[in-house]
PDB file of N, CA and C in Angstrom:
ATOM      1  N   UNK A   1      46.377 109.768 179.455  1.00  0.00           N
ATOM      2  CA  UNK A   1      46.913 110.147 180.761  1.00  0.00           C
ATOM      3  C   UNK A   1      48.231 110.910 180.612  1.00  0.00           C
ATOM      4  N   UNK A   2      48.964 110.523 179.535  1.00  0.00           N
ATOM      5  CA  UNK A   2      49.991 111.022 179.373  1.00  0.00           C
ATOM      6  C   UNK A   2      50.430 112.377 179.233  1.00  0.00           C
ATOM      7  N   UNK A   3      49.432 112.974 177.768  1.00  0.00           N
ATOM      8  CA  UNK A   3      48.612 113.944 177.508  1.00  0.00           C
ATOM      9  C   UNK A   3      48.440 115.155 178.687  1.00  0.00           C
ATOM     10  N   UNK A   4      47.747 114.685 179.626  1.00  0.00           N
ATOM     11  CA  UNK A   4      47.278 115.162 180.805  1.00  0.00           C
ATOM     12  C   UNK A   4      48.471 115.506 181.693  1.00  0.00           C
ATOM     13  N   UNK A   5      49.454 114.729 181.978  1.00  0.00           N
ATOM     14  CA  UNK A   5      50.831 114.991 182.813  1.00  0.00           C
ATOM     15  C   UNK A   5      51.392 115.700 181.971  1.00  0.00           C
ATOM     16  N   UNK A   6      51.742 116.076 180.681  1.00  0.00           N
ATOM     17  CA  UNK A   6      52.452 117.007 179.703  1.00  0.00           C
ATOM     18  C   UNK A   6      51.648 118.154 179.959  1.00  0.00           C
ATOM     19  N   UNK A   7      50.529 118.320 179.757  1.00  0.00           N
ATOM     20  CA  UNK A   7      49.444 119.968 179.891  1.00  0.00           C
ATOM     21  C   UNK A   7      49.677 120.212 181.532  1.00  0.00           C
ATOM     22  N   UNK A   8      49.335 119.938 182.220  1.00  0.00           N
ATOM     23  CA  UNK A   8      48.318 120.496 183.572  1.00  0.00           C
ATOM     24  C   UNK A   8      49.993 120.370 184.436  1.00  0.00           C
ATOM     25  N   UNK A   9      51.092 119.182 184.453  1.00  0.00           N
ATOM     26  CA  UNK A   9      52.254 119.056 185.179  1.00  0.00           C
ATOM     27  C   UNK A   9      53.213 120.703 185.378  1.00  0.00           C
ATOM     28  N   UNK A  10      53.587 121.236 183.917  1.00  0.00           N
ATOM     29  CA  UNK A  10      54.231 122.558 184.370  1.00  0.00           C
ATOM     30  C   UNK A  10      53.575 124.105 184.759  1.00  0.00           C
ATOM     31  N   UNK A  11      52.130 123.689 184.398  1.00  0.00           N
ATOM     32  CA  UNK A  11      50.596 124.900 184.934  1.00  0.00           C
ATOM     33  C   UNK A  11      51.109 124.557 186.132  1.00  0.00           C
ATOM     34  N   UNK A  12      50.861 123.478 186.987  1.00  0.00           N
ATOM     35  CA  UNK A  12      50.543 123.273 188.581  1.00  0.00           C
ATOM     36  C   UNK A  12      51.954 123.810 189.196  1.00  0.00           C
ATOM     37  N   UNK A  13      53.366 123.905 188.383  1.00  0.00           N
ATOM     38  CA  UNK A  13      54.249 123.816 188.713  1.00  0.00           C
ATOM     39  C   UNK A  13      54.859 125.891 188.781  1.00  0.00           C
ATOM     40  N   UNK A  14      54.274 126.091 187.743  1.00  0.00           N
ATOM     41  CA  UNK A  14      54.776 127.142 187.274  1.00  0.00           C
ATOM     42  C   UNK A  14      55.958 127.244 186.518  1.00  0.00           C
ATOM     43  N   UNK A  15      55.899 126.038 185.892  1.00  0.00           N
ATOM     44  CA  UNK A  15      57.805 125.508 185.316  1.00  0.00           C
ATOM     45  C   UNK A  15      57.618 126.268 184.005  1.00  0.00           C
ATOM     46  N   UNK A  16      59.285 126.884 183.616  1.00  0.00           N
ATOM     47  CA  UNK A  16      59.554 127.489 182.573  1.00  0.00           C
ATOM     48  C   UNK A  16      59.996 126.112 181.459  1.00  0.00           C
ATOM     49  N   UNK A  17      60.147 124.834 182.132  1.00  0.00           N
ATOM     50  CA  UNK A  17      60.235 123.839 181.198  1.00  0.00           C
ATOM     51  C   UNK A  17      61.403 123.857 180.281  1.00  0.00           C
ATOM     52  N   UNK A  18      62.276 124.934 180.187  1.00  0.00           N
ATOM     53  CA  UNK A  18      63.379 125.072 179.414  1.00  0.00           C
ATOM     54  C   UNK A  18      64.196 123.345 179.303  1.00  0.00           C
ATOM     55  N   UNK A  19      64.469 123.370 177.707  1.00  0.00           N
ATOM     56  CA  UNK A  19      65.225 122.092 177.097  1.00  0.00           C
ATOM     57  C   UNK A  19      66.114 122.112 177.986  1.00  0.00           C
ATOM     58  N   UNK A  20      67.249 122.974 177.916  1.00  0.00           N
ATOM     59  CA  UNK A  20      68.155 122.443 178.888  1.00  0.00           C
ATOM     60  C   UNK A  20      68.553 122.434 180.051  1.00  0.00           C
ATOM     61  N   UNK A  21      67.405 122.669 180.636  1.00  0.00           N
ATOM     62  CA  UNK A  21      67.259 122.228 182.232  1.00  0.00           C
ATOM     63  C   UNK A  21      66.571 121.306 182.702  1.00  0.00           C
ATOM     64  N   UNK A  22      66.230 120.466 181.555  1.00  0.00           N
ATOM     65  CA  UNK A  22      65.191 119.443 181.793  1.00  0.00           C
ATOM     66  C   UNK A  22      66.003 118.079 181.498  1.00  0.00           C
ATOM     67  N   UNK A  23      65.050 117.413 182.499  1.00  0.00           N
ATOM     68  CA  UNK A  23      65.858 115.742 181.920  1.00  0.00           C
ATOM     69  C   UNK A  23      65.170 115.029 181.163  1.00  0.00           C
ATOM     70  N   UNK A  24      65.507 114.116 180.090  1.00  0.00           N
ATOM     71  CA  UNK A  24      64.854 113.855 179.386  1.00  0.00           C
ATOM     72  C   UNK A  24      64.949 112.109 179.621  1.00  0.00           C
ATOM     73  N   UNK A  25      63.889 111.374 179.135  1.00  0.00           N
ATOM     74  CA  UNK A  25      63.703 109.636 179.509  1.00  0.00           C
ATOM     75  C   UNK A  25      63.446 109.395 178.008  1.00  0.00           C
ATOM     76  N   UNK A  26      64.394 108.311 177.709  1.00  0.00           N
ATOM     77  CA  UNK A  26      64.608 107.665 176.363  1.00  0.00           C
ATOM     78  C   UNK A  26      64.403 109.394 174.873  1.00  0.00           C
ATOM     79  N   UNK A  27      64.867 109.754 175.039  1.00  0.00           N
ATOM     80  CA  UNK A  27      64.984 110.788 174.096  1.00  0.00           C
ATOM     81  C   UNK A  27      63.709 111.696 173.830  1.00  0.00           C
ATOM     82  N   UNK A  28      62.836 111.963 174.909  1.00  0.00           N
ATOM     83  CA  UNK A  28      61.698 112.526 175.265  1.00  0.00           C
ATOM     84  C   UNK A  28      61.641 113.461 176.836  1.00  0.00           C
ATOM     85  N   UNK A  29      61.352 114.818 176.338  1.00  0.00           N
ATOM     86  CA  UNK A  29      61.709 115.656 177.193  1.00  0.00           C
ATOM     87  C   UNK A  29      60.543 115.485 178.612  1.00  0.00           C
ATOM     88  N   UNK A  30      61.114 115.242 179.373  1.00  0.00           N
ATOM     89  CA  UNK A  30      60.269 115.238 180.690  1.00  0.00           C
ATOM     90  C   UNK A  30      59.517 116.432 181.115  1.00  0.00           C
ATOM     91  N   UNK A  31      57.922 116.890 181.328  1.00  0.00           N
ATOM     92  CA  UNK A  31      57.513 117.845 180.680  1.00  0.00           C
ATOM     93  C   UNK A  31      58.130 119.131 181.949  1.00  0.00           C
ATOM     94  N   UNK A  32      58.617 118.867 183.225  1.00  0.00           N
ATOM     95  CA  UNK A  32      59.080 120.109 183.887  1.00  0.00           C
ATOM     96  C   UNK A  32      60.565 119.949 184.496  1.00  0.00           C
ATOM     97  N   UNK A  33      61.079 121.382 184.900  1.00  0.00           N
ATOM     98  CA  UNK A  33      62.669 121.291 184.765  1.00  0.00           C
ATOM     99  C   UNK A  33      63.579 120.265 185.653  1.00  0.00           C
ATOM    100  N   UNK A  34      64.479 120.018 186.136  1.00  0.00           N
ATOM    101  CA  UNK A  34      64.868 119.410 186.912  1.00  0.00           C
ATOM    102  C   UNK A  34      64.687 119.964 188.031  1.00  0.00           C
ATOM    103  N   UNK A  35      64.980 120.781 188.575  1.00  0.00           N
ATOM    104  CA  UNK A  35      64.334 121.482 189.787  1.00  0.00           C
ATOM    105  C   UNK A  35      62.902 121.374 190.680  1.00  0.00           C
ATOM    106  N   UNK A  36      61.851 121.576 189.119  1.00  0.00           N
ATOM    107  CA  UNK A  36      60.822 120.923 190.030  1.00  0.00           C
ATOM    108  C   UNK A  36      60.544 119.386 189.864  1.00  0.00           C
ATOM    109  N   UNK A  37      61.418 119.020 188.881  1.00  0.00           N
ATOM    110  CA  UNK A  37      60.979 117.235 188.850  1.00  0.00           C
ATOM    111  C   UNK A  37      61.509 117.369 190.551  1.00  0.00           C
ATOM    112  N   UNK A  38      62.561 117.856 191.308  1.00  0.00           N
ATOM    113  CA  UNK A  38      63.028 117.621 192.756  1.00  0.00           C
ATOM    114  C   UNK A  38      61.840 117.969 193.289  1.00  0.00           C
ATOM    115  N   UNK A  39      61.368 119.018 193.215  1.00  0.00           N
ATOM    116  CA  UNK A  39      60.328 119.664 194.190  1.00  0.00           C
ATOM    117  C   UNK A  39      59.030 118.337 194.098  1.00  0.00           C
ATOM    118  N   UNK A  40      58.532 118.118 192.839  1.00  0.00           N
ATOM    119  CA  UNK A  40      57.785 117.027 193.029  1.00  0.00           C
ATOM    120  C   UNK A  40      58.081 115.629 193.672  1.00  0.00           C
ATOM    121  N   UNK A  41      59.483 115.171 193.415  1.00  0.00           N
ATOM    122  CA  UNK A  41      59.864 113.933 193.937  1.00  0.00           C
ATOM    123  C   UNK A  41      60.241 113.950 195.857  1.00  0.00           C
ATOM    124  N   UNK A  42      60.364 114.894 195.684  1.00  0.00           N
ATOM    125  CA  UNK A  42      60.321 115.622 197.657  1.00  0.00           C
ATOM    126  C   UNK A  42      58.942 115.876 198.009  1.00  0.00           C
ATOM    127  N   UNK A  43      58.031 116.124 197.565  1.00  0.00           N
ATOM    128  CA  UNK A  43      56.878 116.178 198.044  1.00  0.00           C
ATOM    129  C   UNK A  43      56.285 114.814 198.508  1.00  0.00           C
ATOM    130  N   UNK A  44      56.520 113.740 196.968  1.00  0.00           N
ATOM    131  CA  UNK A  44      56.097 112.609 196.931  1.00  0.00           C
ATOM    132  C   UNK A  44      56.428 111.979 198.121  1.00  0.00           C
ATOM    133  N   UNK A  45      57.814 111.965 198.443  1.00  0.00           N
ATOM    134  CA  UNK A  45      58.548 111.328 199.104  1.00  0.00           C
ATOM    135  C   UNK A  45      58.345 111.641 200.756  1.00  0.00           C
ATOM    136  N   UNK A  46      58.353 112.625 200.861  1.00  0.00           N
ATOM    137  CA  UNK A  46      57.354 113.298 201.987  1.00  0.00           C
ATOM    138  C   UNK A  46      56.500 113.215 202.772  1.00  0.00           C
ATOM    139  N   UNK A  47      55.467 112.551 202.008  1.00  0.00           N
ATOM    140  CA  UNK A  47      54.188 112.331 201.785  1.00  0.00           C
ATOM    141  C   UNK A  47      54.763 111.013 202.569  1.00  0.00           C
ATOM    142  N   UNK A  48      55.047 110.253 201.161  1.00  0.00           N
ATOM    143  CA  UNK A  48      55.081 108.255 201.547  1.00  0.00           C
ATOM    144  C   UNK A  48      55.809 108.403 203.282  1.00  0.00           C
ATOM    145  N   UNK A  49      56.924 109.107 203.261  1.00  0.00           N
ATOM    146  CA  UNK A  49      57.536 108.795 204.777  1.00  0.00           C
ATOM    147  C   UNK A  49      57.475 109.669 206.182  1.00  0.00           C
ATOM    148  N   UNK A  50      56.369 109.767 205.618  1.00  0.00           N
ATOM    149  CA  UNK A  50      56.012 111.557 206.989  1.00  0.00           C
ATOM    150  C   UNK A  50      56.456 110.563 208.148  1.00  0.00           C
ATOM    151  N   UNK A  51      55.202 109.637 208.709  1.00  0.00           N
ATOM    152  CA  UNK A  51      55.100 108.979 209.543  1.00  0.00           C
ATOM    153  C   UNK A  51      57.163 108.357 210.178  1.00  0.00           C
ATOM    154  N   UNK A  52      58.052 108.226 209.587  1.00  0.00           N
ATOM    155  CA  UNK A  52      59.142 107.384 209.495  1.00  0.00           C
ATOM    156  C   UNK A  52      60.183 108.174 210.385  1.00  0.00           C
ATOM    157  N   UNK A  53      60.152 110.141 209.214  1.00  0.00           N
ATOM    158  CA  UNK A  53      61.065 110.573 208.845  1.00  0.00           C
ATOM    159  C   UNK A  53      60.692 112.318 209.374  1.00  0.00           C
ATOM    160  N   UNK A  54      60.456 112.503 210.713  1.00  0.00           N
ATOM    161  CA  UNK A  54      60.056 113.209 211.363  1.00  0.00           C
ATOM    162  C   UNK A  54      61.248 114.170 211.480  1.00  0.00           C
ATOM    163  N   UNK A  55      60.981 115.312 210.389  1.00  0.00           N
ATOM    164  CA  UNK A  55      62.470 116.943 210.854  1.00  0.00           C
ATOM    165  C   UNK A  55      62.047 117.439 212.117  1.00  0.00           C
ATOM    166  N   UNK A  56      62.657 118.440 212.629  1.00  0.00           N
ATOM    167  CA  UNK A  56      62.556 119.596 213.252  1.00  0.00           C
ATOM    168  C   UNK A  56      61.858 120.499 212.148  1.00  0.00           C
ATOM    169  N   UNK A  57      61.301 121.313 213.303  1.00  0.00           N
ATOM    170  CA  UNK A  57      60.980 122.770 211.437  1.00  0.00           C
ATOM    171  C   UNK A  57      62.019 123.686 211.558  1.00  0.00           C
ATOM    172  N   UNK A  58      62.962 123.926 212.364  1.00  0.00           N
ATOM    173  CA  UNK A  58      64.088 124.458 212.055  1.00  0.00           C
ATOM    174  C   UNK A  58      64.767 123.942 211.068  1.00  0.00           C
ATOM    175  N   UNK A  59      65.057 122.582 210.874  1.00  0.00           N
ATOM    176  CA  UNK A  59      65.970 121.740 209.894  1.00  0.00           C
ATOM    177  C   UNK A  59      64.980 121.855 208.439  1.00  0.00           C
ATOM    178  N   UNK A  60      63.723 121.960 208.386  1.00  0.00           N
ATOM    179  CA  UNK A  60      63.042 121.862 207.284  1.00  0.00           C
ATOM    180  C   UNK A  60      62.959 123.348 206.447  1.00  0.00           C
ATOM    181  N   UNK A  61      63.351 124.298 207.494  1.00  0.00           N
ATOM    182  CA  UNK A  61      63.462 125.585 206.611  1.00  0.00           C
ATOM    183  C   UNK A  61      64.593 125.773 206.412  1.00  0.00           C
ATOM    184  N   UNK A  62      65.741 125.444 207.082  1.00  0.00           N
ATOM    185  CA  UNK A  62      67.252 124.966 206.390  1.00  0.00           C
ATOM    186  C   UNK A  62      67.124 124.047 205.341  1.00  0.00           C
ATOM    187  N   UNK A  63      66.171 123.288 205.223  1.00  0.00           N
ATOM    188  CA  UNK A  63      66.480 122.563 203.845  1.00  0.00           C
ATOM    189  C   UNK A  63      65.989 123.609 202.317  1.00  0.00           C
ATOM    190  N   UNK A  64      65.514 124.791 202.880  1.00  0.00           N
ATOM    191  CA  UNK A  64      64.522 125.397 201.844  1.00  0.00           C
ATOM    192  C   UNK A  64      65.663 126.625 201.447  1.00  0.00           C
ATOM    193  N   UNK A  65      66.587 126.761 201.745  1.00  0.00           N
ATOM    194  CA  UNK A  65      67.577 128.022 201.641  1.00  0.00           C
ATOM    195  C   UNK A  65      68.498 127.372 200.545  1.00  0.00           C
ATOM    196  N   UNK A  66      68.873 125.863 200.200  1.00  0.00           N
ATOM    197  CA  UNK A  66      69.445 125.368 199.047  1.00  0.00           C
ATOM    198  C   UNK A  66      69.185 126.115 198.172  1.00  0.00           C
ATOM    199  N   UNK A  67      67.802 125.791 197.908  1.00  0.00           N
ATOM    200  CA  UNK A  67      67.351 126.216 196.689  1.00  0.00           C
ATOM    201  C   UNK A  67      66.600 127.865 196.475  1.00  0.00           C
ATOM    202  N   UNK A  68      66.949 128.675 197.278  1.00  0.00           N
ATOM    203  CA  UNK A  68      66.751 130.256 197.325  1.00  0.00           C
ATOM    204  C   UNK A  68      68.217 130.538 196.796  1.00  0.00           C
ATOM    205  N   UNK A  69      68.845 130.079 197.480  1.00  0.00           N
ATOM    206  CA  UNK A  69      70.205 130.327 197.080  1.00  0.00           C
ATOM    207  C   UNK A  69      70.379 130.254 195.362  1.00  0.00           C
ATOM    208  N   UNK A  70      70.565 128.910 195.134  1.00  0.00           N
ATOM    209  CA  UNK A  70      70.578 128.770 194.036  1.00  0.00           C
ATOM    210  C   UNK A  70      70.237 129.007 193.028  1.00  0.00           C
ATOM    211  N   UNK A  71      68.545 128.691 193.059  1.00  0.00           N
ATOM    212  CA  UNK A  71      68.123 129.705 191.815  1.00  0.00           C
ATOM    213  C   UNK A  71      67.879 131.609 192.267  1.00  0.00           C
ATOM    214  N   UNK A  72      68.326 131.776 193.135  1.00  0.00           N
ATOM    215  CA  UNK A  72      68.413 133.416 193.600  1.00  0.00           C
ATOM    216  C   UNK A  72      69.987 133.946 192.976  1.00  0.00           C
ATOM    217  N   UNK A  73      71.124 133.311 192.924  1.00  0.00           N
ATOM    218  CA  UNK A  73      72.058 133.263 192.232  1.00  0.00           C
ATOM    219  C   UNK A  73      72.628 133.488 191.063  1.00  0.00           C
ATOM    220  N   UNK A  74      71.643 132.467 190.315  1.00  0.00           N
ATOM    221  CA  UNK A  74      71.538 132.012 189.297  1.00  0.00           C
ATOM    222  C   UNK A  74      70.838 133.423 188.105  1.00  0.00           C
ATOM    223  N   UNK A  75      69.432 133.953 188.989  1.00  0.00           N
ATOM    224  CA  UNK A  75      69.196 134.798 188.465  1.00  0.00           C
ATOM    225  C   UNK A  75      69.738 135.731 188.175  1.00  0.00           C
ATOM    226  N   UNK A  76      70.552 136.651 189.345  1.00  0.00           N
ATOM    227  CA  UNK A  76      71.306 138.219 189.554  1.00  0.00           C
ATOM    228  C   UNK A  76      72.546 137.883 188.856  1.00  0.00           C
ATOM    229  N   UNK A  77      73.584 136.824 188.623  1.00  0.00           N
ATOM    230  CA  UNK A  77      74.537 136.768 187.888  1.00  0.00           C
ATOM    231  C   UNK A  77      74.579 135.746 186.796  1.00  0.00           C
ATOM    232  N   UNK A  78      75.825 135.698 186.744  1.00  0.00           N
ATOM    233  CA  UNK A  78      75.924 134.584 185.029  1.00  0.00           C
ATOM    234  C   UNK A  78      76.192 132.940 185.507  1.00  0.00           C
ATOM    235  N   UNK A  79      76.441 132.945 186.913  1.00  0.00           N
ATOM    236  CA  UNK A  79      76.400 131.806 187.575  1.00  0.00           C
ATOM    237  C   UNK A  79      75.082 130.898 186.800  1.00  0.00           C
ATOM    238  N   UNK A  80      75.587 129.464 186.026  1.00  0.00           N
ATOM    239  CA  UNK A  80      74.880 128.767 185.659  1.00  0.00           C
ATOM    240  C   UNK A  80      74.496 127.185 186.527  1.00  0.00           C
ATOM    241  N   UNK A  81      73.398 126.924 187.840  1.00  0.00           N
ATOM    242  CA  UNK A  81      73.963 125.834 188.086  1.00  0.00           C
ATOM    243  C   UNK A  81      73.524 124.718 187.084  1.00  0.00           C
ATOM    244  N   UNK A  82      73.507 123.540 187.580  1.00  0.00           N
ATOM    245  CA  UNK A  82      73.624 122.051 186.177  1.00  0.00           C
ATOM    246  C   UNK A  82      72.402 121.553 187.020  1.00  0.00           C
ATOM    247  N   UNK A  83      72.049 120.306 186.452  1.00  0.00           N
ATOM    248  CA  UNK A  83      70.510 119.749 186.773  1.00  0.00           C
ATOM    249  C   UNK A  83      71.035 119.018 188.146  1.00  0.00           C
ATOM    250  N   UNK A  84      72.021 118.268 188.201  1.00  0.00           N
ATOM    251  CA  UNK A  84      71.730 117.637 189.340  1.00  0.00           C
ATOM    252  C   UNK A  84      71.795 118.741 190.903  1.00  0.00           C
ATOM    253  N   UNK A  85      72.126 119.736 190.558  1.00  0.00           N
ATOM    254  CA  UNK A  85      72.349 120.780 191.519  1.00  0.00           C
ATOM    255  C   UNK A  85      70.581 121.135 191.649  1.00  0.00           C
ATOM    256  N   UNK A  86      69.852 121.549 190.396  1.00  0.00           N
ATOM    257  CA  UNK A  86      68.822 121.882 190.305  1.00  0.00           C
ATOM    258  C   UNK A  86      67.731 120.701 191.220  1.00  0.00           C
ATOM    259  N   UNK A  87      68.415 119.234 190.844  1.00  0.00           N
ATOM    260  CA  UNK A  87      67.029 118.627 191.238  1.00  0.00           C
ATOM    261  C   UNK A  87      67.388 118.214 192.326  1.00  0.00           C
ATOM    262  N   UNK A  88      68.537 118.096 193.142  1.00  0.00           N
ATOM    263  CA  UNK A  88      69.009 118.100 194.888  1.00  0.00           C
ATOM    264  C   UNK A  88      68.379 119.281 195.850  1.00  0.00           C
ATOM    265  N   UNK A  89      68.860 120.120 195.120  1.00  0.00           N
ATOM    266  CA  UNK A  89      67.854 121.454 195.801  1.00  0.00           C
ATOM    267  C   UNK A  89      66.441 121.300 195.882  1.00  0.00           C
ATOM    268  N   UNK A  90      65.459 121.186 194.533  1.00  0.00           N
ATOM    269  CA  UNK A  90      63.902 121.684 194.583  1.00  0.00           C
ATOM    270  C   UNK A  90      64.099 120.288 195.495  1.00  0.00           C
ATOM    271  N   UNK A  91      64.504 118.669 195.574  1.00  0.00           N
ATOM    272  CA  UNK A  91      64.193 117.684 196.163  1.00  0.00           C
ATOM    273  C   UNK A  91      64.123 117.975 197.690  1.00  0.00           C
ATOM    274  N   UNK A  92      64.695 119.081 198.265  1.00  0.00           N
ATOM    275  CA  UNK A  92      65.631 119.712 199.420  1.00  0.00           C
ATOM    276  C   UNK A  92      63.521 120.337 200.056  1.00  0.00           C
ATOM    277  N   UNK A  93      63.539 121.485 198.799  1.00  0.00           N
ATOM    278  CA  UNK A  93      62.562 122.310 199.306  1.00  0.00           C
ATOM    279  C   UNK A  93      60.789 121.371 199.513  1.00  0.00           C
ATOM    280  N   UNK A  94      60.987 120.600 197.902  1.00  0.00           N
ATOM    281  CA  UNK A  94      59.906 119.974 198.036  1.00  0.00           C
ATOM    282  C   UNK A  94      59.829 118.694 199.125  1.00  0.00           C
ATOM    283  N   UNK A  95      60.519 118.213 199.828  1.00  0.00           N
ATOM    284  CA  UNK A  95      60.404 117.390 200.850  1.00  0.00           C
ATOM    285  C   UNK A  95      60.045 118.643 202.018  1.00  0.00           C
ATOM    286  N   UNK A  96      60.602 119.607 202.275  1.00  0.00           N
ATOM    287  CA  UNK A  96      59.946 120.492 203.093  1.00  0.00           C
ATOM    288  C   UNK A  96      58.752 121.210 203.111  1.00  0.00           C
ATOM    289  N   UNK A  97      58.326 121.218 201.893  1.00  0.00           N
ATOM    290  CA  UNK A  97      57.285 121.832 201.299  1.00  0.00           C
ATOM    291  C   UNK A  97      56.638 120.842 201.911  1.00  0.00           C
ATOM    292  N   UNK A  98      56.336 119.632 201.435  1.00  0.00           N
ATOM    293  CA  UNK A  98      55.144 118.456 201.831  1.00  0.00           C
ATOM    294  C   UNK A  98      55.233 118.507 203.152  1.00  0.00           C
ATOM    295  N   UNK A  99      56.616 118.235 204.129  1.00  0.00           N
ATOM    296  CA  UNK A  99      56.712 117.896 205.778  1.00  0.00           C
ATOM    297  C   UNK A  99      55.958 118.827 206.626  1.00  0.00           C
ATOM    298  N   UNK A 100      56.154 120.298 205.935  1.00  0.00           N
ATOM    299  CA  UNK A 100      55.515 121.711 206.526  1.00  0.00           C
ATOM    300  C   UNK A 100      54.210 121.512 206.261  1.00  0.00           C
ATOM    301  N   UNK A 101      53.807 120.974 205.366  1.00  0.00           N
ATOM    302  CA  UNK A 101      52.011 121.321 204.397  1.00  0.00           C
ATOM    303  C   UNK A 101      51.512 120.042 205.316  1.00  0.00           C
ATOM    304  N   UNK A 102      51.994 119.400 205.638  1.00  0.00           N
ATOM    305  CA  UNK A 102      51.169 117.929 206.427  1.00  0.00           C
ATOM    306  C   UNK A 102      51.075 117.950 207.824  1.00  0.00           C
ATOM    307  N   UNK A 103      52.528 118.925 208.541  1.00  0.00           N
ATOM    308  CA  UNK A 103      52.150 118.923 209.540  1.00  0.00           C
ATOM    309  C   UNK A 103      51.492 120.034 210.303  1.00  0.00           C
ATOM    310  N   UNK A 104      51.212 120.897 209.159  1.00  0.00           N
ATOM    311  CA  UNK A 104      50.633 122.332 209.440  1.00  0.00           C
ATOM    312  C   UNK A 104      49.082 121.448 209.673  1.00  0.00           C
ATOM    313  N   UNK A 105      48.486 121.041 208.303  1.00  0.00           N
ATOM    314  CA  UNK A 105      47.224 120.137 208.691  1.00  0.00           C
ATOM    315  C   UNK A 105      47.033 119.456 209.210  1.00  0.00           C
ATOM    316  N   UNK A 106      47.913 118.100 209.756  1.00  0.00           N
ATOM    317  CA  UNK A 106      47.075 117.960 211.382  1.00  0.00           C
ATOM    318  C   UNK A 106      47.170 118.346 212.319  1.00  0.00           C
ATOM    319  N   UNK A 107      48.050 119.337 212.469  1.00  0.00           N
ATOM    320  CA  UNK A 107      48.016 120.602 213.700  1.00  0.00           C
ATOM    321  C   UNK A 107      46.542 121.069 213.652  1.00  0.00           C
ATOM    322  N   UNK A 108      46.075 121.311 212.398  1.00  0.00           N
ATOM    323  CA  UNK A 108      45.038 122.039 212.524  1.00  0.00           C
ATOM    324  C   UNK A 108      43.474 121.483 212.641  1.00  0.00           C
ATOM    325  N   UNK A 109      43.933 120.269 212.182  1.00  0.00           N
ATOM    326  CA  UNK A 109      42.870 119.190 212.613  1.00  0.00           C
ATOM    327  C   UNK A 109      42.750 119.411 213.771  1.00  0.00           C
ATOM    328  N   UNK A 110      43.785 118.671 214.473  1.00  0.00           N
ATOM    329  CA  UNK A 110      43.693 118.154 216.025  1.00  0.00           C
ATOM    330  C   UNK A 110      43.365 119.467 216.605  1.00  0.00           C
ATOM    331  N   UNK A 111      43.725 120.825 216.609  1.00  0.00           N
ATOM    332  CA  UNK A 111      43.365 121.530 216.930  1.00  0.00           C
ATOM    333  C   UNK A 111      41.700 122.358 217.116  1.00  0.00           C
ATOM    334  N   UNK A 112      41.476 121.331 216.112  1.00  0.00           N
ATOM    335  CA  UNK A 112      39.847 121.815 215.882  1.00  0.00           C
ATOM    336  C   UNK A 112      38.902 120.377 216.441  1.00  0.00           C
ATOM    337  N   UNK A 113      39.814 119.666 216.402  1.00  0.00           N
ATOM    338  CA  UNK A 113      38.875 118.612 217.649  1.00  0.00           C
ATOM    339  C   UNK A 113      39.157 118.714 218.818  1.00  0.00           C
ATOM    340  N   UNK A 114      40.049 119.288 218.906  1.00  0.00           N
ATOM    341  CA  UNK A 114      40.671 119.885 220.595  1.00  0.00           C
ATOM    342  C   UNK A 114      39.140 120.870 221.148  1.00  0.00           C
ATOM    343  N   UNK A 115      39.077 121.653 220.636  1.00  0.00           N
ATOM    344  CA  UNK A 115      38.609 123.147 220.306  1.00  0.00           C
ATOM    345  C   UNK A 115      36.803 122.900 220.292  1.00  0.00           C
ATOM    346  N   UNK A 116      36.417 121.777 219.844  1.00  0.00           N
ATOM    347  CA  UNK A 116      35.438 120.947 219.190  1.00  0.00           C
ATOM    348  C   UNK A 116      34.416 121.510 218.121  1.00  0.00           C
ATOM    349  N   UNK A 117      35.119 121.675 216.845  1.00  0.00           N
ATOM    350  CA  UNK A 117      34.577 121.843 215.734  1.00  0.00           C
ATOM    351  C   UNK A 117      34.549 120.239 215.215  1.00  0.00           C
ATOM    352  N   UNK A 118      34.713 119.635 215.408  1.00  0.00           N
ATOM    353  CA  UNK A 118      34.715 118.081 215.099  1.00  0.00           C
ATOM    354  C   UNK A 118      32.921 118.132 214.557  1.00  0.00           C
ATOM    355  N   UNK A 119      32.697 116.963 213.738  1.00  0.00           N
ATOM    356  CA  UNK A 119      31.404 116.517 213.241  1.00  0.00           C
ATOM    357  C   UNK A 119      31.059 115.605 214.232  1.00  0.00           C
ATOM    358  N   UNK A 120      29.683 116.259 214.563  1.00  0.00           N
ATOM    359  CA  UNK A 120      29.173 114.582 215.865  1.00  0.00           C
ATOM    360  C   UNK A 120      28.624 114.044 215.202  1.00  0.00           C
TER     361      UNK A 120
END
């Protein structure tokens, strides 16, 4: 299983995986950067508290400009940010990422049982 989260984790991610942007657990490199370990742990998190932890989508695409900024920054100059900057941000986008992706789909559910494409 492990195996499997090292291969397929920075494919799904598109992570450049670089050593030193990555965090590492007991002296073993965690297989994607800190940034998207955020983006994944915001998704997760997302997910578990949709129901709880209800944004605006104004506030959820303000949470997604952290991290444009940052790694948009980062690229065009010599500005280097550090991991916990990296994984506050993707945590920023990927909690928006999931809040947007969940409530886009049952919009579109309900919309299609509204509508009645529903299965009788």
């Amino acid at each position: 299983m492990i195996k499997f989260i090292y291969k397929w984790l920075p494919i799904c991610f598109g992570c450049h995986g670089m050593p030193s942007r990555s965090f590492y657990i007991k002296g073993k490199k965690f297989p994607i950067c800190s940034r998207c370990t955020g983006e994944l742990v915001g998704i997760i998190i997302s997910f578990c508290f949709y129901k709880i932890y209800k944004f605006k989508i104004i506030t959820l695409i303000i949470f997604i400009i952290p991290m444009i900024l940052d790694g948009g920054v980062q690229l065009v100059t010599n500005y280097e940010s550090n991991n916990t900057k990296r994984f506050l941000t993707g945590f920023l986008f990927g909690y928006s990422l999931g809040s947007l992706f969940l409530r886009s789909t049952i919009y579109m559910f309900l919309l299609g049982r509204k509508i009645g494409f529903a299965y009788k």
